[in-house]
PDB file of N, CA and C in Angstrom:
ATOM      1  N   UNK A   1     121.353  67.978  58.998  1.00  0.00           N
ATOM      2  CA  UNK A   1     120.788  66.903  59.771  1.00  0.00           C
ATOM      3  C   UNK A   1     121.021  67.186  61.248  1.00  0.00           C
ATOM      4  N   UNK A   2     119.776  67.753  61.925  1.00  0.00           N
ATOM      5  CA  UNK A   2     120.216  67.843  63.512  1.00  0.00           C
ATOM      6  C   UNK A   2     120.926  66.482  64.368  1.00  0.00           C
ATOM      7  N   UNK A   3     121.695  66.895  65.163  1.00  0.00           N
ATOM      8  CA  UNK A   3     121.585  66.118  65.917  1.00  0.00           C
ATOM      9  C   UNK A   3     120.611  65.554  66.941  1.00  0.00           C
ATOM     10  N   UNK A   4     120.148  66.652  67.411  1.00  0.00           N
ATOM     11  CA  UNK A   4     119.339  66.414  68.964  1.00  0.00           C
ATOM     12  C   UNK A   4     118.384  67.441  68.031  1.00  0.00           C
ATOM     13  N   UNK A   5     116.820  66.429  67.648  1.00  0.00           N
ATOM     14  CA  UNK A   5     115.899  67.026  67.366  1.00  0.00           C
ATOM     15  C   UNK A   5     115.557  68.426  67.748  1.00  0.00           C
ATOM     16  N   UNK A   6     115.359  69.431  67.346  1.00  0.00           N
ATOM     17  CA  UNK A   6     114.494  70.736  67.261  1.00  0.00           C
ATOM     18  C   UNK A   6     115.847  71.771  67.692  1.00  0.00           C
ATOM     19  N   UNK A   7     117.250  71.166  68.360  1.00  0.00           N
ATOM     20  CA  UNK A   7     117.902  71.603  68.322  1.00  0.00           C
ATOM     21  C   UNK A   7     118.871  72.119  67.241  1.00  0.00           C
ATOM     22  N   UNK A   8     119.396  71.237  66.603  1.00  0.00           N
ATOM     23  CA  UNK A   8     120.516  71.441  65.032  1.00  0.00           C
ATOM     24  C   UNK A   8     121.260  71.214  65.507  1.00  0.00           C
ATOM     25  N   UNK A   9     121.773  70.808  64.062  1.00  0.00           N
ATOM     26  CA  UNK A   9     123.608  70.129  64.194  1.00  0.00           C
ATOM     27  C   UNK A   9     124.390  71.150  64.850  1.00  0.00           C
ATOM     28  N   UNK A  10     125.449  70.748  64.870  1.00  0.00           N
ATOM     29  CA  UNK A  10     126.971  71.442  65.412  1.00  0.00           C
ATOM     30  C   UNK A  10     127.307  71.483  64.711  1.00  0.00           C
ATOM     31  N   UNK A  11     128.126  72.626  64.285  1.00  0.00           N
ATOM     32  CA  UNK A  11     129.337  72.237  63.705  1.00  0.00           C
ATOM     33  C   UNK A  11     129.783  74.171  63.162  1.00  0.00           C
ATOM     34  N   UNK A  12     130.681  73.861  62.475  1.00  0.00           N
ATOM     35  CA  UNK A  12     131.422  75.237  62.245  1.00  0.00           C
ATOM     36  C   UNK A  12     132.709  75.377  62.561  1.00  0.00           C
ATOM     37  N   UNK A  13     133.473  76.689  62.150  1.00  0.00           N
ATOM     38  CA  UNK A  13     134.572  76.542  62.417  1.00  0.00           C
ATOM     39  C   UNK A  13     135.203  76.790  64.031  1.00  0.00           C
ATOM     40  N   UNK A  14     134.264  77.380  64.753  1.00  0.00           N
ATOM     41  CA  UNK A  14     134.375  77.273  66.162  1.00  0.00           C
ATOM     42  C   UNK A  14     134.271  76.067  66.868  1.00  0.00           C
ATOM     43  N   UNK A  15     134.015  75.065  65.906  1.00  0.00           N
ATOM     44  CA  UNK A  15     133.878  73.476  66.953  1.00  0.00           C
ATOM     45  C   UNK A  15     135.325  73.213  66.298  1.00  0.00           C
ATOM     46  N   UNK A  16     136.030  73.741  65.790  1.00  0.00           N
ATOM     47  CA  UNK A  16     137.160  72.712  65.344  1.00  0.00           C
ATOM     48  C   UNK A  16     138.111  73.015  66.235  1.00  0.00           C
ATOM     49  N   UNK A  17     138.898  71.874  66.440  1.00  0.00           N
ATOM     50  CA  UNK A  17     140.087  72.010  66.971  1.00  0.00           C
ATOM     51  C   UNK A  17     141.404  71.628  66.614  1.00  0.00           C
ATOM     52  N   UNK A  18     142.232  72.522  66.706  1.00  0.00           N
ATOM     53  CA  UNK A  18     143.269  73.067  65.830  1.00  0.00           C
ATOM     54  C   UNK A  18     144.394  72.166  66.624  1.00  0.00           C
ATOM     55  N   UNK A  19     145.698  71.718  65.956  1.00  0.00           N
ATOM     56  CA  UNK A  19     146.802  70.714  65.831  1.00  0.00           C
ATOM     57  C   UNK A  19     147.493  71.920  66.215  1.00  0.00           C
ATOM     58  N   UNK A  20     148.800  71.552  67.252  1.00  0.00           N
ATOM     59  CA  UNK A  20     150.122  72.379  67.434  1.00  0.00           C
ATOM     60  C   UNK A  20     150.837  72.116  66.728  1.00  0.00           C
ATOM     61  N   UNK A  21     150.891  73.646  66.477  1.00  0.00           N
ATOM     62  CA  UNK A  21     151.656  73.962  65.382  1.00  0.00           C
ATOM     63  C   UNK A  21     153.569  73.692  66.007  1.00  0.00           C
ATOM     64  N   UNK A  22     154.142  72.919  64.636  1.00  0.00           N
ATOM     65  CA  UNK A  22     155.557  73.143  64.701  1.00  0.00           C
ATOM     66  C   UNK A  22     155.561  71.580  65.771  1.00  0.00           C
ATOM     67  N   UNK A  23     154.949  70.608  65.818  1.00  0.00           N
ATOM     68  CA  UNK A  23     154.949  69.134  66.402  1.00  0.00           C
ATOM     69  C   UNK A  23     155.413  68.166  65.704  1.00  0.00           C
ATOM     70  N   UNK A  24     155.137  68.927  64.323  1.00  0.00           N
ATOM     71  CA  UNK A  24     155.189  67.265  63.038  1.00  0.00           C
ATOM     72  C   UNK A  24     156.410  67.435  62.436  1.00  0.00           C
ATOM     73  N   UNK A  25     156.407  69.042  61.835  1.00  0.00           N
ATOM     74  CA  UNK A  25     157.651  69.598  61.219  1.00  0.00           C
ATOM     75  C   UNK A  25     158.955  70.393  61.828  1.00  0.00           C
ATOM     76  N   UNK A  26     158.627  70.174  63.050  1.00  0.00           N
ATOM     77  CA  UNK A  26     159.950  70.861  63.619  1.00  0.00           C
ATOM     78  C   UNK A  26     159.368  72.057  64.500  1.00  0.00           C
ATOM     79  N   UNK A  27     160.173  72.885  65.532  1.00  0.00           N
ATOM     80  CA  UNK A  27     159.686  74.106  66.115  1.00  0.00           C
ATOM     81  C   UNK A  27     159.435  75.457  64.940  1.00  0.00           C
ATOM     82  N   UNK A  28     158.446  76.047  65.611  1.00  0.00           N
ATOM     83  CA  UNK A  28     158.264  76.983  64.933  1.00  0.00           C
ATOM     84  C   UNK A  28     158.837  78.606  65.467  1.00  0.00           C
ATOM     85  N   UNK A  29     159.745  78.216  66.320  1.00  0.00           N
ATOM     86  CA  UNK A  29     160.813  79.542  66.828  1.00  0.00           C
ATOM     87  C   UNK A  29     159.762  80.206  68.224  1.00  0.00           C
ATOM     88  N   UNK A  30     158.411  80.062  68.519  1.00  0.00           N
ATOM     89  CA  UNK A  30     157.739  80.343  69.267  1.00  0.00           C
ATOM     90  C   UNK A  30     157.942  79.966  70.450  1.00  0.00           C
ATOM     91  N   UNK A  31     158.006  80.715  71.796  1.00  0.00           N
ATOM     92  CA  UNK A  31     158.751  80.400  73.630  1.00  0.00           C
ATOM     93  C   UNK A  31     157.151  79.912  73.472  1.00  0.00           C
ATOM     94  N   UNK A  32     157.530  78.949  74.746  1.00  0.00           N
ATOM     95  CA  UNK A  32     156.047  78.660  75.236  1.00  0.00           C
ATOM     96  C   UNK A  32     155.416  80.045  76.322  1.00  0.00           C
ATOM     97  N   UNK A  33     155.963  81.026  76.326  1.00  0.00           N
ATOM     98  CA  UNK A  33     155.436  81.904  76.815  1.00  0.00           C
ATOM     99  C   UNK A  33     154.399  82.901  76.081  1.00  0.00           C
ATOM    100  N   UNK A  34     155.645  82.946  74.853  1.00  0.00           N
ATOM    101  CA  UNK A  34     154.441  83.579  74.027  1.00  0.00           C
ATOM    102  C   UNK A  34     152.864  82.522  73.158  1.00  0.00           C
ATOM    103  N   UNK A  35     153.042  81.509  73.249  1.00  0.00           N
ATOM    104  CA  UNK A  35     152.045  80.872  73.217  1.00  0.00           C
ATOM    105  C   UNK A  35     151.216  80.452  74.333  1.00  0.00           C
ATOM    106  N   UNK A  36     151.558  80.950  75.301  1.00  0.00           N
ATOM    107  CA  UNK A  36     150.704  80.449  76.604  1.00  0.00           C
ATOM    108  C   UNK A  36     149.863  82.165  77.055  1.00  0.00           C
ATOM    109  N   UNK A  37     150.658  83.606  76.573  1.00  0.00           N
ATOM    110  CA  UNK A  37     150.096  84.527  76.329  1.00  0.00           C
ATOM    111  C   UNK A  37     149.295  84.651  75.650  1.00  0.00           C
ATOM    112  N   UNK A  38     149.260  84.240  74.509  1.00  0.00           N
ATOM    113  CA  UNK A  38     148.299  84.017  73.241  1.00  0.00           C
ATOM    114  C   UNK A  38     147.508  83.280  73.560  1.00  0.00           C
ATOM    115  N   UNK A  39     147.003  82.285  74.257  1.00  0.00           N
ATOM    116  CA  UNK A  39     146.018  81.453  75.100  1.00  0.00           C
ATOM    117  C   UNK A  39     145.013  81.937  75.818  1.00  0.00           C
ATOM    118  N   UNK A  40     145.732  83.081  76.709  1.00  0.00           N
ATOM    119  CA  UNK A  40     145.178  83.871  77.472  1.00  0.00           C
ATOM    120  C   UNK A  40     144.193  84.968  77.074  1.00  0.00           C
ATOM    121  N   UNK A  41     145.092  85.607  75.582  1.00  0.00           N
ATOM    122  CA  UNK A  41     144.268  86.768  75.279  1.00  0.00           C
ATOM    123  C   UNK A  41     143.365  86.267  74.567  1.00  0.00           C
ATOM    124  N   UNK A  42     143.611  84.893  73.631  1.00  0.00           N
ATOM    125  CA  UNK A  42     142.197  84.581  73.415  1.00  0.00           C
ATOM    126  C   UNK A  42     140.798  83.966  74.143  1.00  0.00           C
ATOM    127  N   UNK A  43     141.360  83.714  75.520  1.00  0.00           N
ATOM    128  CA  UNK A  43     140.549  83.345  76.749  1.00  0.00           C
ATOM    129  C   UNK A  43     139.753  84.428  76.902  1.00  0.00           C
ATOM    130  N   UNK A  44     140.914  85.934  77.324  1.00  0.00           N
ATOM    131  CA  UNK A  44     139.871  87.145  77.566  1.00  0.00           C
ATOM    132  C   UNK A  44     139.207  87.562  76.504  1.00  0.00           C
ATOM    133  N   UNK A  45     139.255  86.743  75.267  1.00  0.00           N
ATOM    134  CA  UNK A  45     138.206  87.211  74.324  1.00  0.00           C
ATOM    135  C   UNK A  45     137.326  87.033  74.365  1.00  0.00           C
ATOM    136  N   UNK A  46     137.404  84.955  75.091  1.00  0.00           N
ATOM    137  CA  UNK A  46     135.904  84.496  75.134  1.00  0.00           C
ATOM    138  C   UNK A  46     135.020  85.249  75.857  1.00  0.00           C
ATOM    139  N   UNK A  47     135.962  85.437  77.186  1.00  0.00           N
ATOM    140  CA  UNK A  47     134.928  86.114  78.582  1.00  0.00           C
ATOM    141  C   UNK A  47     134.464  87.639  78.090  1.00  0.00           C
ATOM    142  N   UNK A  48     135.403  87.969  77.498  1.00  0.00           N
ATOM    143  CA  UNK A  48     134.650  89.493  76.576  1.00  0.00           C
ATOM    144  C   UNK A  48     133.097  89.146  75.932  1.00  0.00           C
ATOM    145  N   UNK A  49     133.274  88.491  74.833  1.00  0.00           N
ATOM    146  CA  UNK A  49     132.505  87.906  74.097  1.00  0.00           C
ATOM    147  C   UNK A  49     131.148  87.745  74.982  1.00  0.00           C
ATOM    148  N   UNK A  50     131.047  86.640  75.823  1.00  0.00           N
ATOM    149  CA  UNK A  50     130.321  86.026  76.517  1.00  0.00           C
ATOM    150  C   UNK A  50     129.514  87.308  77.233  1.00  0.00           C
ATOM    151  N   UNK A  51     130.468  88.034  77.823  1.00  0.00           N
ATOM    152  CA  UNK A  51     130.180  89.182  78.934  1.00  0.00           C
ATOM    153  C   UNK A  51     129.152  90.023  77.939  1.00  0.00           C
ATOM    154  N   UNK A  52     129.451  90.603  76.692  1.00  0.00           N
ATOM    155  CA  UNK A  52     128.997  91.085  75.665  1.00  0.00           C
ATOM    156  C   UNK A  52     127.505  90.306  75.576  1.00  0.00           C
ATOM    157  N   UNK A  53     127.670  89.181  74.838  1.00  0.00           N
ATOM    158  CA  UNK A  53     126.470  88.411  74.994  1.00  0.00           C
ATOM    159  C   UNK A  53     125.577  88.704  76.144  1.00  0.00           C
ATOM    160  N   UNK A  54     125.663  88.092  77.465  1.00  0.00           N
ATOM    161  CA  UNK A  54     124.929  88.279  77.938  1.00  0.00           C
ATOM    162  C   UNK A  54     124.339  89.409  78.386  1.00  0.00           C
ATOM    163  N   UNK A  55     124.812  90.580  78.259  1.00  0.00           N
ATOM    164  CA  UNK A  55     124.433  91.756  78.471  1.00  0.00           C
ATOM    165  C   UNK A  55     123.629  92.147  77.285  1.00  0.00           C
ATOM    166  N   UNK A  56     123.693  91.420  75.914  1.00  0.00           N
ATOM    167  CA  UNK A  56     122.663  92.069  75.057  1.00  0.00           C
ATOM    168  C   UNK A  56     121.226  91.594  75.186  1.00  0.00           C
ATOM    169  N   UNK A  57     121.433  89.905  76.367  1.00  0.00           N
ATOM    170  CA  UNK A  57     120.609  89.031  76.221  1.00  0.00           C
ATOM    171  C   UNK A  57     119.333  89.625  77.406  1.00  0.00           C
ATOM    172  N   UNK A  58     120.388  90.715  78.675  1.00  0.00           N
ATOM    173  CA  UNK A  58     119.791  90.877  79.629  1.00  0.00           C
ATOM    174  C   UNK A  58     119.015  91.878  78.948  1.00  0.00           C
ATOM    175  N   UNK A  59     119.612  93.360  77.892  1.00  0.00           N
ATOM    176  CA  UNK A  59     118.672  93.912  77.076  1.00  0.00           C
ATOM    177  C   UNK A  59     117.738  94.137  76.378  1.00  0.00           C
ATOM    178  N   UNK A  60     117.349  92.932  76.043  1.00  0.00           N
ATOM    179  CA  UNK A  60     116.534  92.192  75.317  1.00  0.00           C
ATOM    180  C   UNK A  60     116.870  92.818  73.564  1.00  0.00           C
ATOM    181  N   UNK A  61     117.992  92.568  73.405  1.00  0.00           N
ATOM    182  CA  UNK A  61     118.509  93.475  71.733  1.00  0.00           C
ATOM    183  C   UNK A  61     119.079  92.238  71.534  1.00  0.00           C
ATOM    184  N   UNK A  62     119.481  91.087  71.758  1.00  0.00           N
ATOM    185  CA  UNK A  62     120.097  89.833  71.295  1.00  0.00           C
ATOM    186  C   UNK A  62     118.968  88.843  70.758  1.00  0.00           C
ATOM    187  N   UNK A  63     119.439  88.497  69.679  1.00  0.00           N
ATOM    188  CA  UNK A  63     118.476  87.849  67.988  1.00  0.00           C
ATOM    189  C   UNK A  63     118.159  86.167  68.438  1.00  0.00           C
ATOM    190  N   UNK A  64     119.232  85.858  69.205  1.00  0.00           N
ATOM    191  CA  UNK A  64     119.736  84.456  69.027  1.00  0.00           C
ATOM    192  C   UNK A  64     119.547  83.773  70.395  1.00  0.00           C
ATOM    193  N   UNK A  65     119.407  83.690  71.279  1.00  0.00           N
ATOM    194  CA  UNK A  65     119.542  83.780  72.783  1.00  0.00           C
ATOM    195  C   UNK A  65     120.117  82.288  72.910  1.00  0.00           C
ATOM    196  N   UNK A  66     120.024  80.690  72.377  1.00  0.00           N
ATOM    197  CA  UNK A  66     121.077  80.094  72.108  1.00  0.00           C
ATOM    198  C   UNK A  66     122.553  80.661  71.551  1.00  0.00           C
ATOM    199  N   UNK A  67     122.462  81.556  70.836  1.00  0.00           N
ATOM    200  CA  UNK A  67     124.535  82.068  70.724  1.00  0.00           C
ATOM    201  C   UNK A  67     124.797  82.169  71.769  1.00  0.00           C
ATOM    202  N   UNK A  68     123.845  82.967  72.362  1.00  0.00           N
ATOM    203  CA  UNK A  68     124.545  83.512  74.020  1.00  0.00           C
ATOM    204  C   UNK A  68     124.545  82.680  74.742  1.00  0.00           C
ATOM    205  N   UNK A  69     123.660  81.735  75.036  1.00  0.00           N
ATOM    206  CA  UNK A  69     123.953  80.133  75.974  1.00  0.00           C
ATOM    207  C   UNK A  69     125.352  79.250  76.013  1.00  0.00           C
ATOM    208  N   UNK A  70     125.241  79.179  74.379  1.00  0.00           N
ATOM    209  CA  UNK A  70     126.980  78.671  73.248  1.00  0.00           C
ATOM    210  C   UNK A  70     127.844  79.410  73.782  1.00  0.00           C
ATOM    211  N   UNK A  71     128.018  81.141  74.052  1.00  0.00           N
ATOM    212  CA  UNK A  71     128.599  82.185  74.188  1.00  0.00           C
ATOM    213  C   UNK A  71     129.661  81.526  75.877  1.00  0.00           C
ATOM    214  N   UNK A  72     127.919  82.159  76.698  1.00  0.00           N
ATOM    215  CA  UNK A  72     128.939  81.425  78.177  1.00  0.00           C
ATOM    216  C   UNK A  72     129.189  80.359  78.374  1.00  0.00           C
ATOM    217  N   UNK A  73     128.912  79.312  77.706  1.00  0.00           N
ATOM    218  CA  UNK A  73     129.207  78.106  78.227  1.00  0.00           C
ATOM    219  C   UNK A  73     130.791  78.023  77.749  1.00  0.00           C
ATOM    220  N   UNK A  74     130.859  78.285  76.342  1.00  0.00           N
ATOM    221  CA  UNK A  74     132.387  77.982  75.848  1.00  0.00           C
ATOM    222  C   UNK A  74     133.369  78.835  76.855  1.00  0.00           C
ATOM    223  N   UNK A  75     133.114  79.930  77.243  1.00  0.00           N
ATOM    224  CA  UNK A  75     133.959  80.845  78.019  1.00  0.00           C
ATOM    225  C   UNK A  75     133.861  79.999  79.387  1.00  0.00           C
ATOM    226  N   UNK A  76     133.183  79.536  79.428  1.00  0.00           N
ATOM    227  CA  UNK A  76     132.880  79.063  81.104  1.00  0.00           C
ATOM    228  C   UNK A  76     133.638  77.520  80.999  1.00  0.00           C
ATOM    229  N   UNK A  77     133.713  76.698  80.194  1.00  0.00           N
ATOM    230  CA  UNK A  77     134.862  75.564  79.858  1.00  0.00           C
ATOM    231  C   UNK A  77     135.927  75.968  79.507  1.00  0.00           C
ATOM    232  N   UNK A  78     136.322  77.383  78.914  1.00  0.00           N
ATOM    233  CA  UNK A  78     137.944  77.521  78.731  1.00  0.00           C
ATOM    234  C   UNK A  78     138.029  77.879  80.095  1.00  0.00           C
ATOM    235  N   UNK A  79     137.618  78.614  81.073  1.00  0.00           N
ATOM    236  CA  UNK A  79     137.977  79.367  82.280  1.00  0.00           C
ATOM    237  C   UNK A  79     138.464  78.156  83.264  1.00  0.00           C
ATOM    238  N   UNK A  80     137.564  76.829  82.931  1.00  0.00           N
ATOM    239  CA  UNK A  80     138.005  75.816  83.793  1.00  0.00           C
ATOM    240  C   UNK A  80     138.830  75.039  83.258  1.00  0.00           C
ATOM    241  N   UNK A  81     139.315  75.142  81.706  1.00  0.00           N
ATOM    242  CA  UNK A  81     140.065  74.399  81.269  1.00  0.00           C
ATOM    243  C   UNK A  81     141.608  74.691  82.138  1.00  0.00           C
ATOM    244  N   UNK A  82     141.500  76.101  81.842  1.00  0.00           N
ATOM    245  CA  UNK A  82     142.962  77.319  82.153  1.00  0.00           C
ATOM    246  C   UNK A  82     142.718  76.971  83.750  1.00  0.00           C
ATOM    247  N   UNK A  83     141.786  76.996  84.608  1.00  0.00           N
ATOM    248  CA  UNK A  83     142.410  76.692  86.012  1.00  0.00           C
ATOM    249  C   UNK A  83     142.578  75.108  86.006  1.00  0.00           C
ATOM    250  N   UNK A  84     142.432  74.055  85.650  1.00  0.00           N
ATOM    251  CA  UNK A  84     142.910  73.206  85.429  1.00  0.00           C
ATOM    252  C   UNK A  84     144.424  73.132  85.172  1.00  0.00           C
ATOM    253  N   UNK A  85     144.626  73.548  84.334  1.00  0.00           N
ATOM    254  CA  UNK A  85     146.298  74.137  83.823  1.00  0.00           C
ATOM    255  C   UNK A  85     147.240  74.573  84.723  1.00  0.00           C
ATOM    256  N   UNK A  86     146.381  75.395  84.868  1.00  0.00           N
ATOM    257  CA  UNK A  86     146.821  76.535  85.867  1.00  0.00           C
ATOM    258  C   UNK A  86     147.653  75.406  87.423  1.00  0.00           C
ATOM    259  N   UNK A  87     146.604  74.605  88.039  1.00  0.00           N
ATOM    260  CA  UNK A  87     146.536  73.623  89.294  1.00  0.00           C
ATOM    261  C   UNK A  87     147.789  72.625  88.672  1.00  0.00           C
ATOM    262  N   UNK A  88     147.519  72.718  87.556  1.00  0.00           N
ATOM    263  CA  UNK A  88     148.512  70.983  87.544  1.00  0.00           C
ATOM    264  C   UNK A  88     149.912  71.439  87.404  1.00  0.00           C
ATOM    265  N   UNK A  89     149.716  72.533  86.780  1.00  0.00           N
ATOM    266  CA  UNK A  89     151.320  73.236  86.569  1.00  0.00           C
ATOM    267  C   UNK A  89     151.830  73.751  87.906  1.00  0.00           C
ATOM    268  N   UNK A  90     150.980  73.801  88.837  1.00  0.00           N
ATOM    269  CA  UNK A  90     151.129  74.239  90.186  1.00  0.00           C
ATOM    270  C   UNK A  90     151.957  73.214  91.025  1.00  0.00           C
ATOM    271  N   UNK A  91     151.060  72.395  90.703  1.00  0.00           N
ATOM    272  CA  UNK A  91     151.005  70.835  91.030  1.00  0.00           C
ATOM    273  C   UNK A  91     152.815  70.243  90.820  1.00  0.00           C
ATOM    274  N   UNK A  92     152.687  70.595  89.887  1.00  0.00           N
ATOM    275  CA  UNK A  92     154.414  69.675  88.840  1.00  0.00           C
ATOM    276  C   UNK A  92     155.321  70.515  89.572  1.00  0.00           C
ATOM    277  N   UNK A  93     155.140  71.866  89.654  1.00  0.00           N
ATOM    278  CA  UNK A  93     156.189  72.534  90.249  1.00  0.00           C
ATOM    279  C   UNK A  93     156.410  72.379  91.438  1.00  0.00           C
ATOM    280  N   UNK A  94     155.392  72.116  92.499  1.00  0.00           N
ATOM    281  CA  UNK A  94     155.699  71.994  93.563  1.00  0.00           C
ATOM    282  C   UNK A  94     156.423  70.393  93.685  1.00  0.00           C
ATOM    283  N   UNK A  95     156.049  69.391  93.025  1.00  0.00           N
ATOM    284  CA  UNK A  95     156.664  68.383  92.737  1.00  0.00           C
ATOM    285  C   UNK A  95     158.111  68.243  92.832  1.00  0.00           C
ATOM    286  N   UNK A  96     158.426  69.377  92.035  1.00  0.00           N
ATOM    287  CA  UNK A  96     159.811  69.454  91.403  1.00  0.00           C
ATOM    288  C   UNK A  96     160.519  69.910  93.017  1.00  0.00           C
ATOM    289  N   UNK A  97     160.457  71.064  93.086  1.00  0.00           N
ATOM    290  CA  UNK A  97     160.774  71.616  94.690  1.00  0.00           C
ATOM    291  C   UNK A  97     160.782  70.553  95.448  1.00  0.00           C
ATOM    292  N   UNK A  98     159.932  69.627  95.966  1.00  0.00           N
ATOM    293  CA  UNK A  98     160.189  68.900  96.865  1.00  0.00           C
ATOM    294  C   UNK A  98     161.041  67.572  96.618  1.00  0.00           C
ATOM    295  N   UNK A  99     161.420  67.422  95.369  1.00  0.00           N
ATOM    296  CA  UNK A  99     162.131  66.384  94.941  1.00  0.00           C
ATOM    297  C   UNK A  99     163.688  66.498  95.858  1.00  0.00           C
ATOM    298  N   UNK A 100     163.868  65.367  96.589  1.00  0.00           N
ATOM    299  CA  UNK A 100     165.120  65.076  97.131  1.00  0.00           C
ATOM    300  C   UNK A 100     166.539  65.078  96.085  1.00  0.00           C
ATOM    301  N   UNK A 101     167.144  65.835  96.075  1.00  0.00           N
ATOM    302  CA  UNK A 101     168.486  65.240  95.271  1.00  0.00           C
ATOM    303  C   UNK A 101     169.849  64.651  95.945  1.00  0.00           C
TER     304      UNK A 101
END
């Protein structure tokens, strides 16, 4: 059942979004470093991905030319998700520093 006529539904396992792990049941021994690495490399996957995409799209060898739309856009909302992140964590720290004790 589409959503938005002539377009199609959503859905798949790329729309889901996944629960942190080790919140409900306890830590799962993981630094937030190595999960904030792991963030990253799957970030440079998207922009891989995407980069990939659109270069097959500029070729004209890409089947789908919506994947590749799906492609950069998702890479192009994690990139601003992560500088978002990126600013506020900026943000808190400098917070912290200027805090009087």
């Amino acid at each position: 059942m589409p959503l938005v006529p002539g377009i199609g539904a959503v859905g798949g396992s790329e729309w889901q979004i996944g629960g942190l792990e080790g919140t409900a049941d306890g830590p799962t021994g993981r630094s937030f470093g190595s999960v904030l690495a792991d963030q990253l490399q799957s970030l440079a996957g998207m922009q891989d991905t995407a980069a990939a995409a659109s270069q097959s799209l500029a070729d004209g060898t890409a089947t789908d030319p919506t994947a590749v739309v799906m492609a950069v856009e998702r890479a192009r909302l994690s990139m601003q998700m992560a500088s978002q992140m990126r600013t506020k964590g900026v943000e808190a720290i400098n917070d912290i520093f200027h805090t009087q004790v």
